[in-house]
N, C-alpha and C. Protein backbone atom coordinates (compact mmCIF):
# COMPACT_ATOMS: atom_id res chain seq x y z
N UNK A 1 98.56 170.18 37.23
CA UNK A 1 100.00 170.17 37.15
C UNK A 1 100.39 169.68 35.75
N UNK A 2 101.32 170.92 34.62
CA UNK A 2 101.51 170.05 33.87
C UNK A 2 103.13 168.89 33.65
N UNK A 3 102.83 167.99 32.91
CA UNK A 3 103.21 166.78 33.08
C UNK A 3 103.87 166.65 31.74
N UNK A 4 105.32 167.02 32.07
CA UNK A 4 106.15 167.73 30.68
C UNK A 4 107.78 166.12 30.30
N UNK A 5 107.70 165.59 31.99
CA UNK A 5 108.58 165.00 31.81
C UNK A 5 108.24 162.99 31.67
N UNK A 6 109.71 162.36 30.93
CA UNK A 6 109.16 161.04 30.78
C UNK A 6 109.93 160.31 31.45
N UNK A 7 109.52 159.27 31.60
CA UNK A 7 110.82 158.11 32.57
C UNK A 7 110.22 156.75 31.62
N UNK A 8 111.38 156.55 30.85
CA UNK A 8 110.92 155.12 30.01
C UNK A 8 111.25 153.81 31.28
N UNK A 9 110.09 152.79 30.92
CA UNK A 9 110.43 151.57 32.12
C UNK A 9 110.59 150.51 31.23
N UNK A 10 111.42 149.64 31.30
CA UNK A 10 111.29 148.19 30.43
C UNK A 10 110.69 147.33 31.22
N UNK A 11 110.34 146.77 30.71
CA UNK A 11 109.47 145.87 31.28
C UNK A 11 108.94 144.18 29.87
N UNK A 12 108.56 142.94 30.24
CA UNK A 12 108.77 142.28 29.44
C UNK A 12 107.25 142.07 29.31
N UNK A 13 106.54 141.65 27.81
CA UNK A 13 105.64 141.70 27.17
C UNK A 13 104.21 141.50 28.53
N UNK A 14 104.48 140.12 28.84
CA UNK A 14 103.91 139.74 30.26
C UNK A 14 103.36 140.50 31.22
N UNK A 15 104.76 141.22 31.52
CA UNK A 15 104.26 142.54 32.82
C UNK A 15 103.66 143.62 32.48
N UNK A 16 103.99 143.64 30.71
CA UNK A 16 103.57 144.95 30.76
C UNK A 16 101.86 144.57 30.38
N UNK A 17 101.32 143.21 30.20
CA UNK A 17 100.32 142.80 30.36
C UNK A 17 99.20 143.22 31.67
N UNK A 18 100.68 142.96 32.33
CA UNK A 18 99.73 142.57 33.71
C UNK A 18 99.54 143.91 34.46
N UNK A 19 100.60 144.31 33.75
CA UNK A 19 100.35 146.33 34.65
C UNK A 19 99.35 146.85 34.12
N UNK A 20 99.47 146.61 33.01
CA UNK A 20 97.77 147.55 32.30
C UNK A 20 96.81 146.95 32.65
N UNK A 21 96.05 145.71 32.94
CA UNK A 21 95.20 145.20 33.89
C UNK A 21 94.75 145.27 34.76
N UNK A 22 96.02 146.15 35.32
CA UNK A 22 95.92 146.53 37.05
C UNK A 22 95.74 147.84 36.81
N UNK A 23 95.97 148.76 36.06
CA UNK A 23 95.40 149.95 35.76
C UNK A 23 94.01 150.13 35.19
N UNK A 24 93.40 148.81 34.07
CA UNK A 24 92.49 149.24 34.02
C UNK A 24 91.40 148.64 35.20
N UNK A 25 91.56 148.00 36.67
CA UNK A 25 90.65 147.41 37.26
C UNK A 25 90.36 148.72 37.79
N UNK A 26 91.98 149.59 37.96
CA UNK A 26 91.56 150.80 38.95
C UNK A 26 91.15 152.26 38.29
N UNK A 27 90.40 151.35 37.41
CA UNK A 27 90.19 152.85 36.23
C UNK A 27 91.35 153.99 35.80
N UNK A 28 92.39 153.56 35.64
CA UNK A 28 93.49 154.15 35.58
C UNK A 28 93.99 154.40 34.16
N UNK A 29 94.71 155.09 33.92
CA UNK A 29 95.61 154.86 32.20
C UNK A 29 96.77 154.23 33.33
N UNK A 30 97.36 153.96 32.24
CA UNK A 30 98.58 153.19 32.58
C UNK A 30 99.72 154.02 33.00
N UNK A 31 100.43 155.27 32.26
CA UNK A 31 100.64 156.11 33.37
C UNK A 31 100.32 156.68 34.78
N UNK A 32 99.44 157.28 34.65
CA UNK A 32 98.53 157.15 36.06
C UNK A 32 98.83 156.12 37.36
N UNK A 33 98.65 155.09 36.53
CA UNK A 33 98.55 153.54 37.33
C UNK A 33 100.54 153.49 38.23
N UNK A 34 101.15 153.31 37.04
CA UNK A 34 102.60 153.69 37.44
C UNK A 34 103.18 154.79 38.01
N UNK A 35 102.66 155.91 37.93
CA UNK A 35 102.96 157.29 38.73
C UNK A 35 102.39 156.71 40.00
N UNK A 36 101.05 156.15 40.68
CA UNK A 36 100.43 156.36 41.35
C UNK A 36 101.30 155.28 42.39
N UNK A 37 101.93 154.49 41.95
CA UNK A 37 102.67 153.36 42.77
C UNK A 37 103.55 153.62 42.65
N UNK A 38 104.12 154.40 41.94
CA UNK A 38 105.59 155.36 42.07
C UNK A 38 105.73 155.90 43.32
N UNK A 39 104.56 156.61 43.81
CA UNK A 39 105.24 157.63 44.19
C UNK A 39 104.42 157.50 45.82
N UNK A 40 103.20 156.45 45.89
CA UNK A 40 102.53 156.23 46.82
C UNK A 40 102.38 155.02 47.04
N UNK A 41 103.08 153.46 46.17
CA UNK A 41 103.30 152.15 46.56
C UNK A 41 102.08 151.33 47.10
N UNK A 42 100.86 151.81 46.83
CA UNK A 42 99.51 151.05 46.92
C UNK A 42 98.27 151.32 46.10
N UNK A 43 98.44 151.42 45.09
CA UNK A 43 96.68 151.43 44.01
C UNK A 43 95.73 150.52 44.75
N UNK A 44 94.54 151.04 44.94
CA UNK A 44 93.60 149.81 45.50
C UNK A 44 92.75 149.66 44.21
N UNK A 45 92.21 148.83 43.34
CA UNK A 45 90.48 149.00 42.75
C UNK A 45 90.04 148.94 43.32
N UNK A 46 89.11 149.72 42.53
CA UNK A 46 87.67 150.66 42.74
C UNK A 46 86.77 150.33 41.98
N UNK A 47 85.82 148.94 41.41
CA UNK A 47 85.51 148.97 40.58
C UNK A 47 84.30 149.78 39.98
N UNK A 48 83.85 150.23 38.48
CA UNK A 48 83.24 150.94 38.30
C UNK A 48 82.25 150.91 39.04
N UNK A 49 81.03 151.73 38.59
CA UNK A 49 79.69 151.82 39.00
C UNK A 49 79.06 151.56 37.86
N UNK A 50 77.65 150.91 38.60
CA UNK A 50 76.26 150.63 37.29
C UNK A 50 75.77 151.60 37.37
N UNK A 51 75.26 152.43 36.44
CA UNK A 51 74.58 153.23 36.22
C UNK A 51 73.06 153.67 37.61
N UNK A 52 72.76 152.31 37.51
CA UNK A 52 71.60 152.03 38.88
C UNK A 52 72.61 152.47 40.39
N UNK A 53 73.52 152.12 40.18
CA UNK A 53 74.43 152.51 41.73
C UNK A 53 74.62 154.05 41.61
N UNK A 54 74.58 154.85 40.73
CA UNK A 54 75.31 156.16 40.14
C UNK A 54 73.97 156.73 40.77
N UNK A 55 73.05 156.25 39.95
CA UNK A 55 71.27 156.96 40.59
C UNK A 55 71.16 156.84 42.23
N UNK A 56 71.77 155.74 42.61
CA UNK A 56 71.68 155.47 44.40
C UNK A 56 71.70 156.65 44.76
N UNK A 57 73.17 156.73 44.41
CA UNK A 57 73.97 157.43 45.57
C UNK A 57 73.57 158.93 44.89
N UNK A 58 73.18 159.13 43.76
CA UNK A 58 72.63 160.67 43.51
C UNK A 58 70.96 160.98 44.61
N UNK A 59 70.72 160.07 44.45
CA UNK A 59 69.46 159.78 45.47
C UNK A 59 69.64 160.14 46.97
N UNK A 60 70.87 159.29 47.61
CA UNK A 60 71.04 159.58 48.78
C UNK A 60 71.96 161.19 49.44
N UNK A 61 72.37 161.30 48.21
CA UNK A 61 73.03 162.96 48.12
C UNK A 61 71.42 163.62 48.80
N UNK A 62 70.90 163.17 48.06
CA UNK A 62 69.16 163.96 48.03
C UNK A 62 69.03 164.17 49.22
N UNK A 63 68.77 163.00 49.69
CA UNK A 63 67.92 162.59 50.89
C UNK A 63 69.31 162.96 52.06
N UNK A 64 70.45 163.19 51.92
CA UNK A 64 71.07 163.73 52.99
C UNK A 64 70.79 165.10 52.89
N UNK A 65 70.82 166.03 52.05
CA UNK A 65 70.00 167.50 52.03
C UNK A 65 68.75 167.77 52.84
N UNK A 66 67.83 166.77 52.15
CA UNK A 66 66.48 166.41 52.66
C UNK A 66 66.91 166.56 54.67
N UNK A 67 67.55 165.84 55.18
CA UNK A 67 67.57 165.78 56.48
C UNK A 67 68.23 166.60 56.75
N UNK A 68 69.25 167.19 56.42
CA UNK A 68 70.01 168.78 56.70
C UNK A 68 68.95 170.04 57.09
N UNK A 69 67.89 169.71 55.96
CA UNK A 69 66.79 170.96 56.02
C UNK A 69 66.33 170.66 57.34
N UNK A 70 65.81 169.60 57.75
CA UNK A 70 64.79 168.91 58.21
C UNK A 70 65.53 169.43 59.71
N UNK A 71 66.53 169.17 59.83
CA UNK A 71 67.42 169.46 61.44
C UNK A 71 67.35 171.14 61.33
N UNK A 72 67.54 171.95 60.26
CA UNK A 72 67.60 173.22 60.46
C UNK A 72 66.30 173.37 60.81
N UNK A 73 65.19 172.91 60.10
CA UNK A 73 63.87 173.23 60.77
C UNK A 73 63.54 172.63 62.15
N UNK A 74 63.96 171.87 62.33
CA UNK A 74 63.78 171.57 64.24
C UNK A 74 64.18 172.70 64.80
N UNK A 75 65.80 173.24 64.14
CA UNK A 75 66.12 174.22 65.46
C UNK A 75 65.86 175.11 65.06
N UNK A 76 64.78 175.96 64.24
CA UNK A 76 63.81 176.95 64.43
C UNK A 76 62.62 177.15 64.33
N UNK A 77 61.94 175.41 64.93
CA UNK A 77 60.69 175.45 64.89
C UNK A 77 59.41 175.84 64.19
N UNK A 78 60.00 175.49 62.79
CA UNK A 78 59.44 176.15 61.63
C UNK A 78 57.85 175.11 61.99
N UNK A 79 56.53 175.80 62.14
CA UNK A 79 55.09 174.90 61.99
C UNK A 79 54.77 174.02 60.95
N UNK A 80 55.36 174.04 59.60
CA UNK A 80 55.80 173.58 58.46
C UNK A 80 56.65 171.91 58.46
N UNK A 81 57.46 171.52 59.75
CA UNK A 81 57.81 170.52 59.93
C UNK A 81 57.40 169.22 59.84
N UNK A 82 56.33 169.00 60.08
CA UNK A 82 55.42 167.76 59.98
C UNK A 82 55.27 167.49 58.70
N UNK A 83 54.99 168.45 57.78
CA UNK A 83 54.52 168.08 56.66
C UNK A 83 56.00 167.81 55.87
N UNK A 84 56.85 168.32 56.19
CA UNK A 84 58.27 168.27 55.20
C UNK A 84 58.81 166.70 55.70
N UNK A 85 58.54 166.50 56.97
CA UNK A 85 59.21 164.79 57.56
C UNK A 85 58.04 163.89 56.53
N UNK A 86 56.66 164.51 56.37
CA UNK A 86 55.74 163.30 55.85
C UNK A 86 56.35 162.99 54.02
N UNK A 87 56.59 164.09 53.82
CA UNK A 87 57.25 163.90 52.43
C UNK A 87 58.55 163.01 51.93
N UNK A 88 59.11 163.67 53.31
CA UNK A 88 60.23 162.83 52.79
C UNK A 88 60.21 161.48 53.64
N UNK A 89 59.49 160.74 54.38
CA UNK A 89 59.02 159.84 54.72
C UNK A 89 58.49 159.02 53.06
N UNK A 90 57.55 159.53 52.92
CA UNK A 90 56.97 159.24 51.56
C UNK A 90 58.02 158.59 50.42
N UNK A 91 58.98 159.56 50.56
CA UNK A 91 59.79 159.36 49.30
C UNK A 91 60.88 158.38 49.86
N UNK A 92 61.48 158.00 50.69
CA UNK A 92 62.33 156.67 51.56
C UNK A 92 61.14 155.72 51.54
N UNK A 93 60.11 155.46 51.55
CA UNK A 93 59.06 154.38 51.54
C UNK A 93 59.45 153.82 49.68
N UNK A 94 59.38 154.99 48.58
CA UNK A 94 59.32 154.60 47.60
C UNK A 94 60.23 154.24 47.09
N UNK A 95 61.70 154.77 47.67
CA UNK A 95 62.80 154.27 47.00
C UNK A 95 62.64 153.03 48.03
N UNK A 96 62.73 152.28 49.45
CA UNK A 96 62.85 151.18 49.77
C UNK A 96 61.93 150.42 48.69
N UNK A 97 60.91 150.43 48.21
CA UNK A 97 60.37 149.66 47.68
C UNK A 97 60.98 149.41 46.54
N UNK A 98 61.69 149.94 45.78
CA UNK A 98 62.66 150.21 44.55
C UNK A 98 63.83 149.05 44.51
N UNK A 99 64.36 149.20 45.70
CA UNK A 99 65.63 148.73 46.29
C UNK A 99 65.22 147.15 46.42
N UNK A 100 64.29 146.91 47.10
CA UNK A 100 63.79 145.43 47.54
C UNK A 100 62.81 144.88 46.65
């Protein structure tokens, strides 16, 4: 959507301190931050991610695929099954060990 129009806000040195603070906890620009409580009256933060949390959850993307296959092969009894659960058995052994 483009975003052609402006609405000036006054605001005193302080607030406008404290608004951009609150935009940047929620990864926000500061427009953003003010549109977003404009128009929906609750921003929550979100705070970033570590790089190590970014790998998690790219990991567990994985491993939810991994079990998607794994259920399609139950319900067509692929002979191949055993060995695809031992793998990915394998690989949840190595990331727990990672984790702990």
């Amino acid at each position: 959507m483009n975003k052609t129009e402006n609405i000036l806000l006054r605001c005193s040195i302080g607030e406008k301190k404290i608004i951009s603070e609150l935009a940047k906890k929620c990864g926000l620009t500061l427009s953003e931050y003010c549109r977003g409580q404009a128009l929906h009256g609750e921003i929550k933060a979100i705070p970033p991610l570590s790089q190590e949390e970014i790998e998690y959850f790219h990991l567990l993307k994985t491993y939810c695929t991994h079990f998607n296959r794994i259920s399609s092969l139950i319900r067509k009894r692929d002979p191949g099954l055993v060995e695809e659960i031992r793998q990915l058995v394998d690989k949840l052994t190595r990331l727990q060990r990672r984790i702990v």
